[in-house]
PDB file of N, CA and C in Angstrom:
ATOM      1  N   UNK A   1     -13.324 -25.019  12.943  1.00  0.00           N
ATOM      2  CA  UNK A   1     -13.131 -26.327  12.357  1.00  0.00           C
ATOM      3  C   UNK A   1     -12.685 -26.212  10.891  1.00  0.00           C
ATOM      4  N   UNK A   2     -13.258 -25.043  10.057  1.00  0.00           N
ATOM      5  CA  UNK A   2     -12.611 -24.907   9.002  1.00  0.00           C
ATOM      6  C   UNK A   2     -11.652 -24.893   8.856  1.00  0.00           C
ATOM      7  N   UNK A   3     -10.985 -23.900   9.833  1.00  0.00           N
ATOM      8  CA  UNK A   3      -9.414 -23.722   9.212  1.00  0.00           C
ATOM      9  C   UNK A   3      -8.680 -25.092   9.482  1.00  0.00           C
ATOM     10  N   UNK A   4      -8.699 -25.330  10.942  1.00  0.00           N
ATOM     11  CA  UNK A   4      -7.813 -26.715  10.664  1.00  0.00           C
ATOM     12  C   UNK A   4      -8.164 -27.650   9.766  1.00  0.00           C
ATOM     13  N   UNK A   5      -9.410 -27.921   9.078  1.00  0.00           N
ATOM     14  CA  UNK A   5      -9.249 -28.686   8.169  1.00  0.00           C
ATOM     15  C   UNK A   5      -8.626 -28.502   6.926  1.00  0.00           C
ATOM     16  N   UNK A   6      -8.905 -26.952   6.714  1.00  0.00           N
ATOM     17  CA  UNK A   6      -7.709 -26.140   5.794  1.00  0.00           C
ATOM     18  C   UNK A   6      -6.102 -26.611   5.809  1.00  0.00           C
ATOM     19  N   UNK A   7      -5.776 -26.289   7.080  1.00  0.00           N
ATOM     20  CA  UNK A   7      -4.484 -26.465   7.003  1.00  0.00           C
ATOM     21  C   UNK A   7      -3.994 -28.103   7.270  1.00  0.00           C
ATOM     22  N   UNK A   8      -4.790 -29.032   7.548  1.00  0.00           N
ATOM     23  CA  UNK A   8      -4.975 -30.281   7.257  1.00  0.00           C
ATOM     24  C   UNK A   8      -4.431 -30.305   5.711  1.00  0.00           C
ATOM     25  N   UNK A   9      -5.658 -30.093   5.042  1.00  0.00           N
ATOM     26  CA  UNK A   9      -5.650 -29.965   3.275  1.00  0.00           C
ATOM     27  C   UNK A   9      -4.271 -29.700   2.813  1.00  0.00           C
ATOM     28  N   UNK A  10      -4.056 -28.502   3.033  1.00  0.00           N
ATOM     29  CA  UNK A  10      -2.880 -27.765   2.852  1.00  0.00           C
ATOM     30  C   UNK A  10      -1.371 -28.769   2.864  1.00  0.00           C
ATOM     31  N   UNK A  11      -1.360 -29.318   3.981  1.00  0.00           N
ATOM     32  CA  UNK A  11      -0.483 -29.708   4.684  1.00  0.00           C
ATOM     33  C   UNK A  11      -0.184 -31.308   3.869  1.00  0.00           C
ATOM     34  N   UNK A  12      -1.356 -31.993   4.061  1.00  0.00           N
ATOM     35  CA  UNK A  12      -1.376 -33.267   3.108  1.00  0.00           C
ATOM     36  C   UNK A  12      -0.775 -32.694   1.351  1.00  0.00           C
ATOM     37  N   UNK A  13      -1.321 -32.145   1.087  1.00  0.00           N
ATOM     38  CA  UNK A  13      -1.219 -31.691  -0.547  1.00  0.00           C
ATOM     39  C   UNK A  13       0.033 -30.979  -0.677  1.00  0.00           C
ATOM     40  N   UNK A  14       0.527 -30.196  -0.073  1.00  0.00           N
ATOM     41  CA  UNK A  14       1.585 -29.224  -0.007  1.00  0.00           C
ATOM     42  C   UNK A  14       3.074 -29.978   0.112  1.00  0.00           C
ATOM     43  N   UNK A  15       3.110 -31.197   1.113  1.00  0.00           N
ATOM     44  CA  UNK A  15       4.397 -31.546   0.739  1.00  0.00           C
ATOM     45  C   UNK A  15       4.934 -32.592  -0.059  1.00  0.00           C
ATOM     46  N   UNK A  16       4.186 -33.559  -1.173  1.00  0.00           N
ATOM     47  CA  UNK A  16       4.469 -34.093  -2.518  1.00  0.00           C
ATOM     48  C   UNK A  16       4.548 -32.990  -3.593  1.00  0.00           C
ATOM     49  N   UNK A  17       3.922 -31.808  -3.351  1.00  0.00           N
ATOM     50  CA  UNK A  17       3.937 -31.359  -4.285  1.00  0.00           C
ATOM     51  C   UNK A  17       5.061 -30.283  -4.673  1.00  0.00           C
ATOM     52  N   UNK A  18       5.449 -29.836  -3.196  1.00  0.00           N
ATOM     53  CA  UNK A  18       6.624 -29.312  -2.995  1.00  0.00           C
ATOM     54  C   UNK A  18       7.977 -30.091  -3.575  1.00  0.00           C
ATOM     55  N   UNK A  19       7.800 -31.362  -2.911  1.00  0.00           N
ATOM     56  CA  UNK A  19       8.817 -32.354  -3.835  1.00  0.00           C
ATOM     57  C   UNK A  19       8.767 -32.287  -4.958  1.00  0.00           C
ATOM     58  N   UNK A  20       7.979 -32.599  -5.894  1.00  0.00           N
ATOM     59  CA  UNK A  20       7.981 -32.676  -6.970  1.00  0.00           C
ATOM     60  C   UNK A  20       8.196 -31.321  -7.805  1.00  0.00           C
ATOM     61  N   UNK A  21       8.079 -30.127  -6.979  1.00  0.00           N
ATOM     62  CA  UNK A  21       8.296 -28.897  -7.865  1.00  0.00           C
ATOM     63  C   UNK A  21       9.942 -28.847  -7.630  1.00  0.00           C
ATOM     64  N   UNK A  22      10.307 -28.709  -6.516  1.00  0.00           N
ATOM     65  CA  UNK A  22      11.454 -28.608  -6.263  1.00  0.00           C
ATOM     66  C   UNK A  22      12.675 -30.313  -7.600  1.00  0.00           C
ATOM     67  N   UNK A  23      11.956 -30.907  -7.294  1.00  0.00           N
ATOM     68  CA  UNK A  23      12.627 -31.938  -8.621  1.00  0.00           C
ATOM     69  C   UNK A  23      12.535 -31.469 -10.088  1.00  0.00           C
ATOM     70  N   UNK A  24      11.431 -31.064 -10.060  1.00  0.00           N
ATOM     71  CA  UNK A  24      11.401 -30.526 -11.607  1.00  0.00           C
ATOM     72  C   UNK A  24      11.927 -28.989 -11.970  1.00  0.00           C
ATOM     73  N   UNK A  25      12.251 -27.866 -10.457  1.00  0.00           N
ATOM     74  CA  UNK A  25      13.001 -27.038 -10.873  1.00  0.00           C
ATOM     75  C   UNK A  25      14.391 -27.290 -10.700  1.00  0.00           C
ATOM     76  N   UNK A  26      15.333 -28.333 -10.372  1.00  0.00           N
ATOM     77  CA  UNK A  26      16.154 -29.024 -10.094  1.00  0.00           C
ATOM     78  C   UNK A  26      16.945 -29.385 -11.466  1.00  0.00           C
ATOM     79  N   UNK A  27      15.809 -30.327 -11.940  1.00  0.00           N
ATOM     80  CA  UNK A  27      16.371 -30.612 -13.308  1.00  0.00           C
ATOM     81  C   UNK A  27      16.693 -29.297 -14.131  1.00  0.00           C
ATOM     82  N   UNK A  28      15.174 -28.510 -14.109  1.00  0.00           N
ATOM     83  CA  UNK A  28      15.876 -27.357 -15.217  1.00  0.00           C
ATOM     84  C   UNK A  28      16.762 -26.600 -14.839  1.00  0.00           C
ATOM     85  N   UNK A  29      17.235 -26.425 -13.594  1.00  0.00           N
ATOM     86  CA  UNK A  29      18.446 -25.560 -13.144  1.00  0.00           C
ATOM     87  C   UNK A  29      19.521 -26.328 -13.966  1.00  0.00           C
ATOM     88  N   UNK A  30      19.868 -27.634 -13.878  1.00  0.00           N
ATOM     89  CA  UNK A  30      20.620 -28.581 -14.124  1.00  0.00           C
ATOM     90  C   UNK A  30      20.586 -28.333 -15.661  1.00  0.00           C
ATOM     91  N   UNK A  31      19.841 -28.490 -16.554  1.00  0.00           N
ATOM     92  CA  UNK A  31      19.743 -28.494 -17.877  1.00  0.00           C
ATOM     93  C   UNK A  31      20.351 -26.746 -18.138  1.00  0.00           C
ATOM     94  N   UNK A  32      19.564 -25.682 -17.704  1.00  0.00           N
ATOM     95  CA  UNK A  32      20.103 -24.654 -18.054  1.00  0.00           C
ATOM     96  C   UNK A  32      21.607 -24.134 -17.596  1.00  0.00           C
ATOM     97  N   UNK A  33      22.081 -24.672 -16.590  1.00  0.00           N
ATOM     98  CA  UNK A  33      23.373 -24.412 -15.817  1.00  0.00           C
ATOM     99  C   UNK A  33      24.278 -23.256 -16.365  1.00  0.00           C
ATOM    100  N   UNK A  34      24.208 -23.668 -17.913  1.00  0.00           N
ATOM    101  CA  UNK A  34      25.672 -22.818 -18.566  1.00  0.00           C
ATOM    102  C   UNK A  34      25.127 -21.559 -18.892  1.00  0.00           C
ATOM    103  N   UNK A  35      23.601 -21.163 -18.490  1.00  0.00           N
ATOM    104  CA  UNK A  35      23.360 -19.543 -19.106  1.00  0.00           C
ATOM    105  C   UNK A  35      23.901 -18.640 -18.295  1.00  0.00           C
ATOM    106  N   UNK A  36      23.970 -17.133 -19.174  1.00  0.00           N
ATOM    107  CA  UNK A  36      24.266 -16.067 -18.735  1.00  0.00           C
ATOM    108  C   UNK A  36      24.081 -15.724 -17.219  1.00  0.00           C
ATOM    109  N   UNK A  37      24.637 -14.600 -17.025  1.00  0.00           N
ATOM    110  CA  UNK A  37      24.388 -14.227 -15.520  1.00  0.00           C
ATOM    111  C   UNK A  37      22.646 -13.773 -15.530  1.00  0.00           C
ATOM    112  N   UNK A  38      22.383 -13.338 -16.604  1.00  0.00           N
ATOM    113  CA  UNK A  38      21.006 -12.172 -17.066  1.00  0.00           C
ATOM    114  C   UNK A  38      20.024 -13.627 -16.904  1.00  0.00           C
ATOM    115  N   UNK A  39      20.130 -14.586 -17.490  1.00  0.00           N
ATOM    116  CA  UNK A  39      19.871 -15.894 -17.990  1.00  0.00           C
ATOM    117  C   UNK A  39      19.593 -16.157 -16.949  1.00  0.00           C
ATOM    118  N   UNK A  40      20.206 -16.312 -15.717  1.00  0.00           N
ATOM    119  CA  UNK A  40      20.153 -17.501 -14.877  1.00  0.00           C
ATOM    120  C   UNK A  40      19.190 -16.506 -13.815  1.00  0.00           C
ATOM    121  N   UNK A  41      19.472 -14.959 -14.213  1.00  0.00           N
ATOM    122  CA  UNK A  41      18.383 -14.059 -13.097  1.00  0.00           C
ATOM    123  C   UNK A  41      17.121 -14.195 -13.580  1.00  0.00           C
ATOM    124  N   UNK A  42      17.131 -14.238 -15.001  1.00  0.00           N
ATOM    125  CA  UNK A  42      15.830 -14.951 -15.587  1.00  0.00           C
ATOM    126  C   UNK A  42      15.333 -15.599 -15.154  1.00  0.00           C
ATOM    127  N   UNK A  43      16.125 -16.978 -15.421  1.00  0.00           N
ATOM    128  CA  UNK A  43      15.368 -18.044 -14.585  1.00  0.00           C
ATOM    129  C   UNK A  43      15.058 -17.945 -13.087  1.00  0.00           C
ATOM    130  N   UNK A  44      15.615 -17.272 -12.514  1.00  0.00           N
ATOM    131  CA  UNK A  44      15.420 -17.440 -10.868  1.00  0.00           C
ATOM    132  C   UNK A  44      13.991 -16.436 -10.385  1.00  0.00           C
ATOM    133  N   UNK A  45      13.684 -15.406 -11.425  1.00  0.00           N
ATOM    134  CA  UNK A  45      12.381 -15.022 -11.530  1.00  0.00           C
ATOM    135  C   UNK A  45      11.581 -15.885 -11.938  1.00  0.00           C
ATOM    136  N   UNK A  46      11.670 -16.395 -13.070  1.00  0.00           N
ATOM    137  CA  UNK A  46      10.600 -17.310 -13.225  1.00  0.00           C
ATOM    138  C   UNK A  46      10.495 -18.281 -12.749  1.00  0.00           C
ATOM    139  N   UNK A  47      11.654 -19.058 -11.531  1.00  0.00           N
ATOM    140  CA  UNK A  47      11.151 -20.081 -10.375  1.00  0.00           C
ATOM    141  C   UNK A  47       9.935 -19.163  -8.975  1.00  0.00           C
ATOM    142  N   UNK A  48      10.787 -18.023  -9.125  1.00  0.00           N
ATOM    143  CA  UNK A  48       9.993 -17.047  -8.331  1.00  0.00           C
ATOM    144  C   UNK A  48       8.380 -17.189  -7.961  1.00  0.00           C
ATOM    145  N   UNK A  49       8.482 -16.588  -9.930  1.00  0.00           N
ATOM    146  CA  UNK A  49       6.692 -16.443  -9.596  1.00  0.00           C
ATOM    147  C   UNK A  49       5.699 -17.300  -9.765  1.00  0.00           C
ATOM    148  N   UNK A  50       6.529 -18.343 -10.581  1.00  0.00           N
ATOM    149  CA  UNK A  50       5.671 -19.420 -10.915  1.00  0.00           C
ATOM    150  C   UNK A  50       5.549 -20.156  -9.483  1.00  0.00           C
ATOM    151  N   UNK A  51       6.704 -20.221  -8.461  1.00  0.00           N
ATOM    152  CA  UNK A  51       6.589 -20.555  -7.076  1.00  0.00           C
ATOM    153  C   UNK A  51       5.328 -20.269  -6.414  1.00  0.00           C
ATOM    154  N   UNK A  52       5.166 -19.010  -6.637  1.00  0.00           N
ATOM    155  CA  UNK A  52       3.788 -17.782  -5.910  1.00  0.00           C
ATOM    156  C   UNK A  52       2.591 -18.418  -6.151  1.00  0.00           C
ATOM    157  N   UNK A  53       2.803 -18.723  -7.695  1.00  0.00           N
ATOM    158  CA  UNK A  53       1.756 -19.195  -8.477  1.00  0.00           C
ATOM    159  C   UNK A  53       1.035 -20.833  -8.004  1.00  0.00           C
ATOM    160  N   UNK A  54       1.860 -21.238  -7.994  1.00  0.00           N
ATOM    161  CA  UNK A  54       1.543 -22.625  -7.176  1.00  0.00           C
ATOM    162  C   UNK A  54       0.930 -22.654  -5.949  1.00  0.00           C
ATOM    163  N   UNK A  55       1.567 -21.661  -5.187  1.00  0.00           N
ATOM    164  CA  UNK A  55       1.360 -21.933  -3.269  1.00  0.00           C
ATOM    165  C   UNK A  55      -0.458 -21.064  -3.316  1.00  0.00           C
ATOM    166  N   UNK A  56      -0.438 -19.950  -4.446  1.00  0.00           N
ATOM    167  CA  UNK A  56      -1.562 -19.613  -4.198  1.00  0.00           C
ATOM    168  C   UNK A  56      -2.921 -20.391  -5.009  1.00  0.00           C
ATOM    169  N   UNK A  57      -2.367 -20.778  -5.739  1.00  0.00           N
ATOM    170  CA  UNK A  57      -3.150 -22.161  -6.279  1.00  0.00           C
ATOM    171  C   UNK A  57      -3.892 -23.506  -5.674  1.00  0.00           C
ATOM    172  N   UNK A  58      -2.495 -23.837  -4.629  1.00  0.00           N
ATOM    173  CA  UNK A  58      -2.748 -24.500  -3.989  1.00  0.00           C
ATOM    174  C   UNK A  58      -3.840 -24.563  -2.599  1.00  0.00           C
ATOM    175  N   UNK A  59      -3.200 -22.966  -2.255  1.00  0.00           N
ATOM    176  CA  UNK A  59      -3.858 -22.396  -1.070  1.00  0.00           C
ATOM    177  C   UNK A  59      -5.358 -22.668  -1.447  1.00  0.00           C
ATOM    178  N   UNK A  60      -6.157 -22.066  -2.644  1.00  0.00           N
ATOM    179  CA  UNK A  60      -7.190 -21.854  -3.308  1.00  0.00           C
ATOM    180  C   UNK A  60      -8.219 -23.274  -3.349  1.00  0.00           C
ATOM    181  N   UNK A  61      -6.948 -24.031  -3.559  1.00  0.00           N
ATOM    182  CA  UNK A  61      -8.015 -25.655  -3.756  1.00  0.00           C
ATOM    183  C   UNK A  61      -7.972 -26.439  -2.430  1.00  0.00           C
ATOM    184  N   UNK A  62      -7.100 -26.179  -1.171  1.00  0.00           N
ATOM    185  CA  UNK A  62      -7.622 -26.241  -0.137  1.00  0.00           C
ATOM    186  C   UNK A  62      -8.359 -26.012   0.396  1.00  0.00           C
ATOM    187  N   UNK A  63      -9.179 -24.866  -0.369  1.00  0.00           N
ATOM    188  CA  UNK A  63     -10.052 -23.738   0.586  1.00  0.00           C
ATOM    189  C   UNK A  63     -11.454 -24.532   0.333  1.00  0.00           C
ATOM    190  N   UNK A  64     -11.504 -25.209  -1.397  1.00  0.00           N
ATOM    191  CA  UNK A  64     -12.517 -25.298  -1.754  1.00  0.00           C
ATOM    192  C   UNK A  64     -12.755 -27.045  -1.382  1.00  0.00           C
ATOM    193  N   UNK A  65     -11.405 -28.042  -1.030  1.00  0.00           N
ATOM    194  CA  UNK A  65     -11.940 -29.283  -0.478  1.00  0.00           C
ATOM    195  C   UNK A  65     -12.449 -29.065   1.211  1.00  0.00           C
ATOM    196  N   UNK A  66     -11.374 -28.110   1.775  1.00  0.00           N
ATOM    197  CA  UNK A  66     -11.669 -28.392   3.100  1.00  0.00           C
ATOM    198  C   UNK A  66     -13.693 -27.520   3.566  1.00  0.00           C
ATOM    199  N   UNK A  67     -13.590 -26.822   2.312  1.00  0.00           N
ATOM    200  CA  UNK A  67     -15.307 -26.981   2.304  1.00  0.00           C
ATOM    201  C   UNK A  67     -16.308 -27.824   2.260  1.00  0.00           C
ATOM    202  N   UNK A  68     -15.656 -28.570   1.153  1.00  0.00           N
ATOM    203  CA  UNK A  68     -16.337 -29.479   1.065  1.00  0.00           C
ATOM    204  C   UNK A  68     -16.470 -30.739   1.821  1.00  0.00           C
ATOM    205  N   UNK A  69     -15.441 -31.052   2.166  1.00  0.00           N
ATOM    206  CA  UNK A  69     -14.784 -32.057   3.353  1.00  0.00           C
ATOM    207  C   UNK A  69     -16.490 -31.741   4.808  1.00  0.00           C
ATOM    208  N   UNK A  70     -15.972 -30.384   5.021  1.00  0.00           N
ATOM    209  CA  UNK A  70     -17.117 -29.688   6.097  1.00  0.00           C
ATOM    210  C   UNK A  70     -18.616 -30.204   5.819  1.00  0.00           C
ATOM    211  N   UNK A  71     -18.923 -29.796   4.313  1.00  0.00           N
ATOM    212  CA  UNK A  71     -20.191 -30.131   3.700  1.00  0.00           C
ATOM    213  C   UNK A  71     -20.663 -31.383   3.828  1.00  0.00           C
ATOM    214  N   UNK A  72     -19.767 -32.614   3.617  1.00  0.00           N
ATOM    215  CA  UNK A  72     -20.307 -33.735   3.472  1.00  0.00           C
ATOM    216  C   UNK A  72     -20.356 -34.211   4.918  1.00  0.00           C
ATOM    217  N   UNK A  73     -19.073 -33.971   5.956  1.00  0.00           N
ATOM    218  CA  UNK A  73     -19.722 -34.327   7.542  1.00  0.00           C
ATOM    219  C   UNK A  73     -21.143 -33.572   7.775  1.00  0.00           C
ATOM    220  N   UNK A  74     -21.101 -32.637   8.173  1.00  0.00           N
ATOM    221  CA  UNK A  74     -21.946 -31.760   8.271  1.00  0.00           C
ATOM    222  C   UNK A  74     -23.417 -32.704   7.880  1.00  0.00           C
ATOM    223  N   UNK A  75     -23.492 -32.927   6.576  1.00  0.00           N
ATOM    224  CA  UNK A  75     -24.733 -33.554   5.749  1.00  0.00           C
ATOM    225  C   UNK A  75     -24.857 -35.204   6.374  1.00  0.00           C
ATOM    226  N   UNK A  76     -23.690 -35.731   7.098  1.00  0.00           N
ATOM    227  CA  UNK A  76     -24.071 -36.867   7.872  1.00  0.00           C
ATOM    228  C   UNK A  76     -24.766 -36.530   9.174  1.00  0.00           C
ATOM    229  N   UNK A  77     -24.669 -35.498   9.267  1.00  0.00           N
ATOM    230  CA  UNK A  77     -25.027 -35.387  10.676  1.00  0.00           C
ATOM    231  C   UNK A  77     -26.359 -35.877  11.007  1.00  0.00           C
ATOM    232  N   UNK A  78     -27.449 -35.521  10.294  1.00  0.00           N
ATOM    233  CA  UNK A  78     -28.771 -35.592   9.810  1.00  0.00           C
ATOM    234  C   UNK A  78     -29.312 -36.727  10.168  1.00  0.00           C
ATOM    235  N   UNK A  79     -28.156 -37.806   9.443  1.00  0.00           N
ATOM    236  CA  UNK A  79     -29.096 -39.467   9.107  1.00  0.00           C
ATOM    237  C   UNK A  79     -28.545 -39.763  10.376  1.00  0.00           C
TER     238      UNK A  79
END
């Protein structure tokens, strides 16, 4: 039951936020456009990892609602 509520979590949270990263690396592609070749490999690393950085971020605070999500059914069960 955990995991699907995990990937519940995941799934709700994951695709506004995907939008919105993808818009805001959008623009700065757009704003930076005219850099170097070195420049633009730059940037495409740092969409990279900061990418990584997000999904495992995200992954992380799924882990800790769809716990909690568990916790509070769970604690109805009782009454």
């Amino acid at each position: 039951m955990f995991i699907l509520t995990y990937i519940k979590a995941w799934g709700i949270l994951m695709t506004p936020i995907s939008y919105v990263w993808l818009f805001v690396w959008m623009a700065i592609t757009g704003y930076f456009s005219k850099l170097s070749e070195k420049g633009s490999d730059t940037l495409a690393l740092v969409f990279f990892i900061s990418t990584i950085l997000l999904v495992i971020g995200v992954s992380i605070w799924c882990w800790y609602i769809a716990g909690d999500v568990l916790n509070f059914f769970s604690g109805l069960k009782g009454e």
